[in-house]
PDB file of N, CA and C in Angstrom:
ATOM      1  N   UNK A   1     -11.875   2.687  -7.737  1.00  0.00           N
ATOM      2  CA  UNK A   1     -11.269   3.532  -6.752  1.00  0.00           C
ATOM      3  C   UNK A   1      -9.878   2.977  -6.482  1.00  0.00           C
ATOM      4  N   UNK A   2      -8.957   3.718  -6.240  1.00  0.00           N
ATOM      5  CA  UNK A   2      -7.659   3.475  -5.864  1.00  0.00           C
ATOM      6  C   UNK A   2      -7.247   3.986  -4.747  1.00  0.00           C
ATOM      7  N   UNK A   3      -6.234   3.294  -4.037  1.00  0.00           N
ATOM      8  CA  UNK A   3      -6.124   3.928  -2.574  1.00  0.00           C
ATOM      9  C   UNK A   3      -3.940   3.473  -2.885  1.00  0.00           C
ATOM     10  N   UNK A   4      -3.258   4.501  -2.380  1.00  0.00           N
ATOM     11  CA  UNK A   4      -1.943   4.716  -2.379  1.00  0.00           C
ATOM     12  C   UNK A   4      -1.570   4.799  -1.125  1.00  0.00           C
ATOM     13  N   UNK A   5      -0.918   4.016  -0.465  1.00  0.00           N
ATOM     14  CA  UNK A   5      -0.407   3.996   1.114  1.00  0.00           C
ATOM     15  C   UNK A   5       0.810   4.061   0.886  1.00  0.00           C
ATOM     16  N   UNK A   6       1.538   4.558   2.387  1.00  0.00           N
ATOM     17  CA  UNK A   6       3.463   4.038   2.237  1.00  0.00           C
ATOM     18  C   UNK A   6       3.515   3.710   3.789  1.00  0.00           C
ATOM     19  N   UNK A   7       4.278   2.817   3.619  1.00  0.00           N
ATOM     20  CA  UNK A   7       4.517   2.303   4.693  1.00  0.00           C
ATOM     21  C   UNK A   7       6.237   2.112   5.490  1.00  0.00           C
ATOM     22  N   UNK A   8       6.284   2.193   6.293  1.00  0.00           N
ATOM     23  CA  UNK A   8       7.804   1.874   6.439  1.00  0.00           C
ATOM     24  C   UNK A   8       7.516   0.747   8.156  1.00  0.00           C
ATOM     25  N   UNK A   9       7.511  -0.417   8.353  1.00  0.00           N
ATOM     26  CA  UNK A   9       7.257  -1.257   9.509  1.00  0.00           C
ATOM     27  C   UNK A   9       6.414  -0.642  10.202  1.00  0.00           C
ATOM     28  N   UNK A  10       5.116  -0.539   9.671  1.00  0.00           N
ATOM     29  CA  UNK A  10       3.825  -0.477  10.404  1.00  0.00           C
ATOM     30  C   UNK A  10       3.266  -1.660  10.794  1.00  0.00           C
ATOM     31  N   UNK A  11       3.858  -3.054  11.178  1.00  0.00           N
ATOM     32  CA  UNK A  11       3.575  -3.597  12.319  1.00  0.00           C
ATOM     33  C   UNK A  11       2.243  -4.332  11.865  1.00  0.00           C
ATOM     34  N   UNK A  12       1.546  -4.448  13.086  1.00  0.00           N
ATOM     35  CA  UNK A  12      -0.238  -4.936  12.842  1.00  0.00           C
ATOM     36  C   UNK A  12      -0.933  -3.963  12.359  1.00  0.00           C
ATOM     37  N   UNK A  13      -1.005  -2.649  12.597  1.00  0.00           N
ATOM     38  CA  UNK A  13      -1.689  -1.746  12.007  1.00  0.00           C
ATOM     39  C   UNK A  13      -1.946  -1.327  10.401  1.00  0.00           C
ATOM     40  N   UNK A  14      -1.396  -2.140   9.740  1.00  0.00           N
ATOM     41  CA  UNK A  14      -1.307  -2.112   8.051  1.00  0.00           C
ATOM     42  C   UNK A  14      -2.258  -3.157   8.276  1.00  0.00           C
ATOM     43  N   UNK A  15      -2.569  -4.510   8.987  1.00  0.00           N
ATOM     44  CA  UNK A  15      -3.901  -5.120   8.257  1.00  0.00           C
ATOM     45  C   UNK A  15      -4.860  -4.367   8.809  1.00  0.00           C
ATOM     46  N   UNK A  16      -4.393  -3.938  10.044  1.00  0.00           N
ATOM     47  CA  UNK A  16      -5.914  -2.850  10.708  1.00  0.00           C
ATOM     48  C   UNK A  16      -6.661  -2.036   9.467  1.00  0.00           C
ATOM     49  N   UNK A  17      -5.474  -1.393   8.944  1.00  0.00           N
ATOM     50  CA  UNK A  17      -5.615  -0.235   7.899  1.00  0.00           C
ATOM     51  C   UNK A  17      -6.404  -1.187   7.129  1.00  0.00           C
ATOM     52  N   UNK A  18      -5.903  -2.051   6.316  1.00  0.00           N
ATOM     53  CA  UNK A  18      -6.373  -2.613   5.106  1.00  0.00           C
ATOM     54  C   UNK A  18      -7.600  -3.054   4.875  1.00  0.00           C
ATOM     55  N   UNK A  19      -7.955  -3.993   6.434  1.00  0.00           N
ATOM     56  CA  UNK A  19      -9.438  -4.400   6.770  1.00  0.00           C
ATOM     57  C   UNK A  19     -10.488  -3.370   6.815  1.00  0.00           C
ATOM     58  N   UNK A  20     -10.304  -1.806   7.427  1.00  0.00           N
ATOM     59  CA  UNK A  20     -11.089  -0.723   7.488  1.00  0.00           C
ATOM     60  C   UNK A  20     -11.399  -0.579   6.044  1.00  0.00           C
ATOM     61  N   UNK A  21     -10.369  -0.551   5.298  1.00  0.00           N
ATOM     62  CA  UNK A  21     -10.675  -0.066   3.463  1.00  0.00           C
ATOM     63  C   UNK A  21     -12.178  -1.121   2.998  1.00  0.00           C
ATOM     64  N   UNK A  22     -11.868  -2.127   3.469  1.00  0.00           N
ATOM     65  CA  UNK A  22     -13.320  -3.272   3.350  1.00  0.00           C
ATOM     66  C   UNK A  22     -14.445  -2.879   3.869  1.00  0.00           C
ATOM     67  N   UNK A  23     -14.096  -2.535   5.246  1.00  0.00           N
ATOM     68  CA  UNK A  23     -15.538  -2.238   5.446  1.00  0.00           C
ATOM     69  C   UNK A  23     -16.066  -0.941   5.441  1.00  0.00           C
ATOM     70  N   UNK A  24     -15.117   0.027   4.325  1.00  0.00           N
ATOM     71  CA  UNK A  24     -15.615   1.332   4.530  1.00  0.00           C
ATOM     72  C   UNK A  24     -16.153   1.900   3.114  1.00  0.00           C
ATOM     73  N   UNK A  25     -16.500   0.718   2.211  1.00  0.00           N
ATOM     74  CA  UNK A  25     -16.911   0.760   0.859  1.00  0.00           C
ATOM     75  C   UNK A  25     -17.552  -0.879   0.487  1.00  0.00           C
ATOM     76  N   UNK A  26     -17.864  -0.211  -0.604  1.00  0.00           N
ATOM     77  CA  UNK A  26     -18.770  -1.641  -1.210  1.00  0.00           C
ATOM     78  C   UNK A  26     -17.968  -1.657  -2.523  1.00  0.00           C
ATOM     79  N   UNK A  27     -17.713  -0.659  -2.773  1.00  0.00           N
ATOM     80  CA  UNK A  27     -17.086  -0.137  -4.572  1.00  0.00           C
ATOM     81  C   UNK A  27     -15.777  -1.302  -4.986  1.00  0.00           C
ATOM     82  N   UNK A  28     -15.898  -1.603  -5.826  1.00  0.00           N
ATOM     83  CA  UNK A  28     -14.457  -2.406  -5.616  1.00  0.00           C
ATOM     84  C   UNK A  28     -13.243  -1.287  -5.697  1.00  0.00           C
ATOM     85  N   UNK A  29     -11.943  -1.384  -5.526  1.00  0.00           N
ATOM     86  CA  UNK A  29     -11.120  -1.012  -5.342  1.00  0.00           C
ATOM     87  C   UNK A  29      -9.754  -1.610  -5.325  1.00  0.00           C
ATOM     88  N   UNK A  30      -8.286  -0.981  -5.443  1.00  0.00           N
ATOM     89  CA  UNK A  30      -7.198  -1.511  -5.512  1.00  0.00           C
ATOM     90  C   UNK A  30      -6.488  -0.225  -5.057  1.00  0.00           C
ATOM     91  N   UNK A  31      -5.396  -1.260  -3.688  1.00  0.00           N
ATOM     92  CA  UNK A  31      -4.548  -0.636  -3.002  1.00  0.00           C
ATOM     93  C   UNK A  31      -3.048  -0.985  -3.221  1.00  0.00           C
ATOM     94  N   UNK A  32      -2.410   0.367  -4.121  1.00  0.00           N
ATOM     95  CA  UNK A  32      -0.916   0.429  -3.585  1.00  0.00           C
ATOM     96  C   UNK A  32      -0.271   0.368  -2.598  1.00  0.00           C
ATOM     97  N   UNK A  33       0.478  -0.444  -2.185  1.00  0.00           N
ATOM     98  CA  UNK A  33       1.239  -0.399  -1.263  1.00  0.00           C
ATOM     99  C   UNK A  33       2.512   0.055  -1.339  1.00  0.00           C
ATOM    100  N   UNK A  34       3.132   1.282  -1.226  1.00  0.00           N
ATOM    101  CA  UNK A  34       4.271   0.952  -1.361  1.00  0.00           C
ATOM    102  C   UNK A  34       5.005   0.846   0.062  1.00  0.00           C
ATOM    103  N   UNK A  35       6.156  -0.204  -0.079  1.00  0.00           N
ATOM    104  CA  UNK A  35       6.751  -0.239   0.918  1.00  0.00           C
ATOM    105  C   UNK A  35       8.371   0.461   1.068  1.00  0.00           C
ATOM    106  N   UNK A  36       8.077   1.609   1.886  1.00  0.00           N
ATOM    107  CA  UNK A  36       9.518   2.141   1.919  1.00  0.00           C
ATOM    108  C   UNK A  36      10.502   1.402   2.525  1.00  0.00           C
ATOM    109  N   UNK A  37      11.395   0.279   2.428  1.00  0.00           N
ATOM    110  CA  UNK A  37      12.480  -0.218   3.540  1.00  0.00           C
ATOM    111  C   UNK A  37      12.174  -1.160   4.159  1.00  0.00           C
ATOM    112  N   UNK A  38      10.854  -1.939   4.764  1.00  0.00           N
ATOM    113  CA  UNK A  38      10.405  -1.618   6.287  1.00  0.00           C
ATOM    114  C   UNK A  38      11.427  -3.278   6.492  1.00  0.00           C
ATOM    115  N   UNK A  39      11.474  -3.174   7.454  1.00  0.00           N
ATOM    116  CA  UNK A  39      11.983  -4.845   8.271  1.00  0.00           C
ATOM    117  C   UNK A  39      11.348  -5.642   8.949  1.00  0.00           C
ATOM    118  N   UNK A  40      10.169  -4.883   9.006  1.00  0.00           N
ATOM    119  CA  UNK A  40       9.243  -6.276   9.615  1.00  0.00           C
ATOM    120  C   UNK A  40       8.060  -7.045   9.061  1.00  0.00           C
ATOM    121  N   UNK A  41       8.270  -7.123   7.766  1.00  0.00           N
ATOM    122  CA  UNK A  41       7.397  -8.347   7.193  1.00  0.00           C
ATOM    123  C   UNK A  41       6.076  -7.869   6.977  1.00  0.00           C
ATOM    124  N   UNK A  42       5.975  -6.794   7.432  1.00  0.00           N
ATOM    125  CA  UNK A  42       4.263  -6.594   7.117  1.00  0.00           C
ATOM    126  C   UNK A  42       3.536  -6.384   6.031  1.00  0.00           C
ATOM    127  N   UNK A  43       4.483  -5.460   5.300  1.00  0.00           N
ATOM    128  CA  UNK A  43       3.747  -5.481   4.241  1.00  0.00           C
ATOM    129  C   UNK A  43       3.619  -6.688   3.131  1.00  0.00           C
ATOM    130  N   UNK A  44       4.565  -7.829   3.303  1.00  0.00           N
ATOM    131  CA  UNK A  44       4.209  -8.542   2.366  1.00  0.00           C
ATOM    132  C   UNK A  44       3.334  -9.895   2.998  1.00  0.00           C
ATOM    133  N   UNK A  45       3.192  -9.838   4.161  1.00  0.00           N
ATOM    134  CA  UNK A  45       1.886 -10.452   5.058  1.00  0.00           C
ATOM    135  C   UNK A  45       0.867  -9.849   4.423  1.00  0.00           C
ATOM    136  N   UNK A  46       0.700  -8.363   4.193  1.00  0.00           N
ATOM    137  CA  UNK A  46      -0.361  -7.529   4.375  1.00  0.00           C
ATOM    138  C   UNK A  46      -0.932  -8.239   2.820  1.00  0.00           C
ATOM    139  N   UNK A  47       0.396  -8.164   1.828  1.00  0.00           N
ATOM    140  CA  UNK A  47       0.521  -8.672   0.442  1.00  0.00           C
ATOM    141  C   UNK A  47      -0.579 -10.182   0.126  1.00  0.00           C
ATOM    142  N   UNK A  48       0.100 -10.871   0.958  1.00  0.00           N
ATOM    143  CA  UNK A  48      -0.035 -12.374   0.821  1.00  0.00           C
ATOM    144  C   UNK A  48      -1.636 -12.413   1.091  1.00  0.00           C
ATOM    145  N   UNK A  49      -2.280 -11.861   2.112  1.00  0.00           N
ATOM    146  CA  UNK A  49      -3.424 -11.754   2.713  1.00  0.00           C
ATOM    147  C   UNK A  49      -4.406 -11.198   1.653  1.00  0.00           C
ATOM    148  N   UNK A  50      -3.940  -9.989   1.397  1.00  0.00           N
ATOM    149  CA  UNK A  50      -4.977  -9.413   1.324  1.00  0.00           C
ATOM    150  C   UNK A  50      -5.010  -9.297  -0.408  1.00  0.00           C
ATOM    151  N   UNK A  51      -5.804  -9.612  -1.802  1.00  0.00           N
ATOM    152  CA  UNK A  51      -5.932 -10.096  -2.963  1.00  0.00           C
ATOM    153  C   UNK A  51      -5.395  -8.996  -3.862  1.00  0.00           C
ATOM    154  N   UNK A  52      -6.487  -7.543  -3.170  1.00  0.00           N
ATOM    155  CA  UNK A  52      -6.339  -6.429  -4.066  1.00  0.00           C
ATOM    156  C   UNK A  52      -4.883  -5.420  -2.995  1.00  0.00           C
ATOM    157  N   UNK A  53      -4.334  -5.893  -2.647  1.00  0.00           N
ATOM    158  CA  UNK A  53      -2.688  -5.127  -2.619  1.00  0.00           C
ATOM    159  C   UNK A  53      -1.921  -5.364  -3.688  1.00  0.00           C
ATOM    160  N   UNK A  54      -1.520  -3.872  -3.634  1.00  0.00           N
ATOM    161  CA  UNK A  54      -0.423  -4.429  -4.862  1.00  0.00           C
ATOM    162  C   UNK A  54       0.744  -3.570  -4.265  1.00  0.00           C
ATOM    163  N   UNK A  55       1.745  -4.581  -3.509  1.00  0.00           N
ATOM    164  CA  UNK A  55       2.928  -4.371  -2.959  1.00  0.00           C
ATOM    165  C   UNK A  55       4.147  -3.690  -4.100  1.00  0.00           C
ATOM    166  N   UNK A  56       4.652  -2.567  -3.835  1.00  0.00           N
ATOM    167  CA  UNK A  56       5.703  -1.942  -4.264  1.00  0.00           C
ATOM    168  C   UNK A  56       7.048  -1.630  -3.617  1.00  0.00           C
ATOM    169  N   UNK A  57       8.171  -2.286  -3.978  1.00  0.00           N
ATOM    170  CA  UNK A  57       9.058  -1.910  -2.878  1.00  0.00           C
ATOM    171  C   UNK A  57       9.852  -0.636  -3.423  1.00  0.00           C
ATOM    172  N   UNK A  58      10.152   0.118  -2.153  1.00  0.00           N
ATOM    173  CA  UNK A  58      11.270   1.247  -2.819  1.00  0.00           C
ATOM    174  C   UNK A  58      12.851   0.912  -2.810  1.00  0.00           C
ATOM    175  N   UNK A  59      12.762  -0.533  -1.974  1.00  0.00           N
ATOM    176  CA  UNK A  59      14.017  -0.396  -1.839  1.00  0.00           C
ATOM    177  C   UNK A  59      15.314  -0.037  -0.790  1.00  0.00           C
ATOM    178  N   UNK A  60      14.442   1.463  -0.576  1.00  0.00           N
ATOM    179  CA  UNK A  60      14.798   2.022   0.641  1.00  0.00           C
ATOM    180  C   UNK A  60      14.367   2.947   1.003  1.00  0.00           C
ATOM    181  N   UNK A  61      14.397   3.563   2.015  1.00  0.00           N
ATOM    182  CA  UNK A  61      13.430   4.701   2.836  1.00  0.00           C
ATOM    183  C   UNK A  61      13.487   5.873   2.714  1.00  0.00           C
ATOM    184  N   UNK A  62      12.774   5.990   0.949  1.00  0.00           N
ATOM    185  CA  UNK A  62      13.411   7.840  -0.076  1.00  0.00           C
ATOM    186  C   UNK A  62      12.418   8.195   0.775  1.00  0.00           C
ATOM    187  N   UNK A  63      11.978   8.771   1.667  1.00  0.00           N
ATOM    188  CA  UNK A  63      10.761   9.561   2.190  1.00  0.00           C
ATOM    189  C   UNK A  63       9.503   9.270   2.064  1.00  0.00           C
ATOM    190  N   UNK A  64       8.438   9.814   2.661  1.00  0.00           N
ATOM    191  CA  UNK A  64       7.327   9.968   2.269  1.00  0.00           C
ATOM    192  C   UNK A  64       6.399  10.587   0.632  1.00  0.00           C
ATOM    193  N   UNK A  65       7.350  12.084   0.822  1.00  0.00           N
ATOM    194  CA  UNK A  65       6.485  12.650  -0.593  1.00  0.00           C
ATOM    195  C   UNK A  65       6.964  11.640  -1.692  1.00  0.00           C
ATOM    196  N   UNK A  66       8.712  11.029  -1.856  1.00  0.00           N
ATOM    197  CA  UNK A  66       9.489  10.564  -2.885  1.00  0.00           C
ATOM    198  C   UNK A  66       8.391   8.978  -3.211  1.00  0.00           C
ATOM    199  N   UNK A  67       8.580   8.331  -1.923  1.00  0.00           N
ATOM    200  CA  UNK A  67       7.464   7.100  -2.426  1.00  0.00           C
ATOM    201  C   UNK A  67       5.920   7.128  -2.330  1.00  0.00           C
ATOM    202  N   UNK A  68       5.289   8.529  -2.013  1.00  0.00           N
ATOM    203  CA  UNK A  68       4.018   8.582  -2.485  1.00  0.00           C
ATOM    204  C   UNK A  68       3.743   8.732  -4.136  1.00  0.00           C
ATOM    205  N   UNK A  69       4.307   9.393  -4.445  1.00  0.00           N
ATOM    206  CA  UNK A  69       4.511  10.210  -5.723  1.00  0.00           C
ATOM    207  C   UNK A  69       5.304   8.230  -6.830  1.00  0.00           C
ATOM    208  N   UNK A  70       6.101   7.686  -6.504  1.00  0.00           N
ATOM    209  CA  UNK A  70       5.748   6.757  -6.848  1.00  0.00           C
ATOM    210  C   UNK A  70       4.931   5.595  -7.036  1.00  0.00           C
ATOM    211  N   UNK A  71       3.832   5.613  -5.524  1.00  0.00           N
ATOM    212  CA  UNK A  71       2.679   4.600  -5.756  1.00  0.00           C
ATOM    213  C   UNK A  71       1.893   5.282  -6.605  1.00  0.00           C
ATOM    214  N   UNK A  72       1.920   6.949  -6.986  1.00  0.00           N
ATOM    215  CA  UNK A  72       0.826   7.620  -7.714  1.00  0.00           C
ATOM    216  C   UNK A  72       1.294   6.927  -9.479  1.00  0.00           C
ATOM    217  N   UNK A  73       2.537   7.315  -9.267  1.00  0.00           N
ATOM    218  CA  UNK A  73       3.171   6.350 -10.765  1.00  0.00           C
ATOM    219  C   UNK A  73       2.578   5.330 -11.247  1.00  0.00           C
ATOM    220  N   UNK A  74       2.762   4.247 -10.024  1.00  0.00           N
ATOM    221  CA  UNK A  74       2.436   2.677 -10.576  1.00  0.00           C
ATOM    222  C   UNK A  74       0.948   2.799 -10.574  1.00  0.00           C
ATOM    223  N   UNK A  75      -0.255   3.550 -10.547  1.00  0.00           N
ATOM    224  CA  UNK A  75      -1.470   3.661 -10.933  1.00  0.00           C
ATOM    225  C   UNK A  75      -1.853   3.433 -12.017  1.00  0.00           C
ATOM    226  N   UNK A  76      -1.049   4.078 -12.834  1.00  0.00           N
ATOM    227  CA  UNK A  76      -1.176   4.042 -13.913  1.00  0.00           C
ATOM    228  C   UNK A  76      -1.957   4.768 -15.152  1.00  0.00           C
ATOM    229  N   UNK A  77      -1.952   4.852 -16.132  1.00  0.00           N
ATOM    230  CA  UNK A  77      -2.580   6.032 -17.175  1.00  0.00           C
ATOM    231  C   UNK A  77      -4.417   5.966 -17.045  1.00  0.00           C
ATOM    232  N   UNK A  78      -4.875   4.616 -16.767  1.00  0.00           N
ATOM    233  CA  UNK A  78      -6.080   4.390 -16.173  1.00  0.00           C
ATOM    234  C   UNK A  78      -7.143   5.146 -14.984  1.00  0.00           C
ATOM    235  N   UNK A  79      -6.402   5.594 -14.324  1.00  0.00           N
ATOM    236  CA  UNK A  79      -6.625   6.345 -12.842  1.00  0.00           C
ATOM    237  C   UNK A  79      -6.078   7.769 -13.046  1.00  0.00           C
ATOM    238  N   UNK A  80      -7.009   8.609 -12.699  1.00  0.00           N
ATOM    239  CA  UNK A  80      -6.659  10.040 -12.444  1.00  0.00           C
ATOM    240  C   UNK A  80      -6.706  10.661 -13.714  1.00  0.00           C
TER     241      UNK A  80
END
């Protein structure tokens, strides 16, 4: 299972998020992260923490659809 997030400084609520993905399956799984911009460190806390993130930066803050549609990218030919 794969799970695609975007984030732009979501704060504490990205490990909130991340910890729910644990306890809301048994299946293993791997989460994109991409991070649009953000400035407050979270997502690569979220990174460091958590095994199956796989942090993506955009760089900068192309939108929502622009960096969803890229974590769907970095999935890869495997998924979907």
């Amino acid at each position: 299972m794969a799970v695609v997030t975007v984030t732009y400084s979501p704060g504490a609520s990205l490990g909130e998020f991340l910890e729910s993905l644990a306890k809301a399956t048994d299946r293993p799984y791997r989460v994109v992260l991409v991070d649009n911009g953000s400035t407050d460190g979270a997502p690569e806390a979220a990174a460091a923490v958590h095994t199956d993130v796989e942090l993506l930066r955009t760089g900068e803050n192309m939108g929502y659809g622009a960096a969803a549609n890229r974590g769907i990218a970095g999935l890869g030919p495997e998924v979907g």
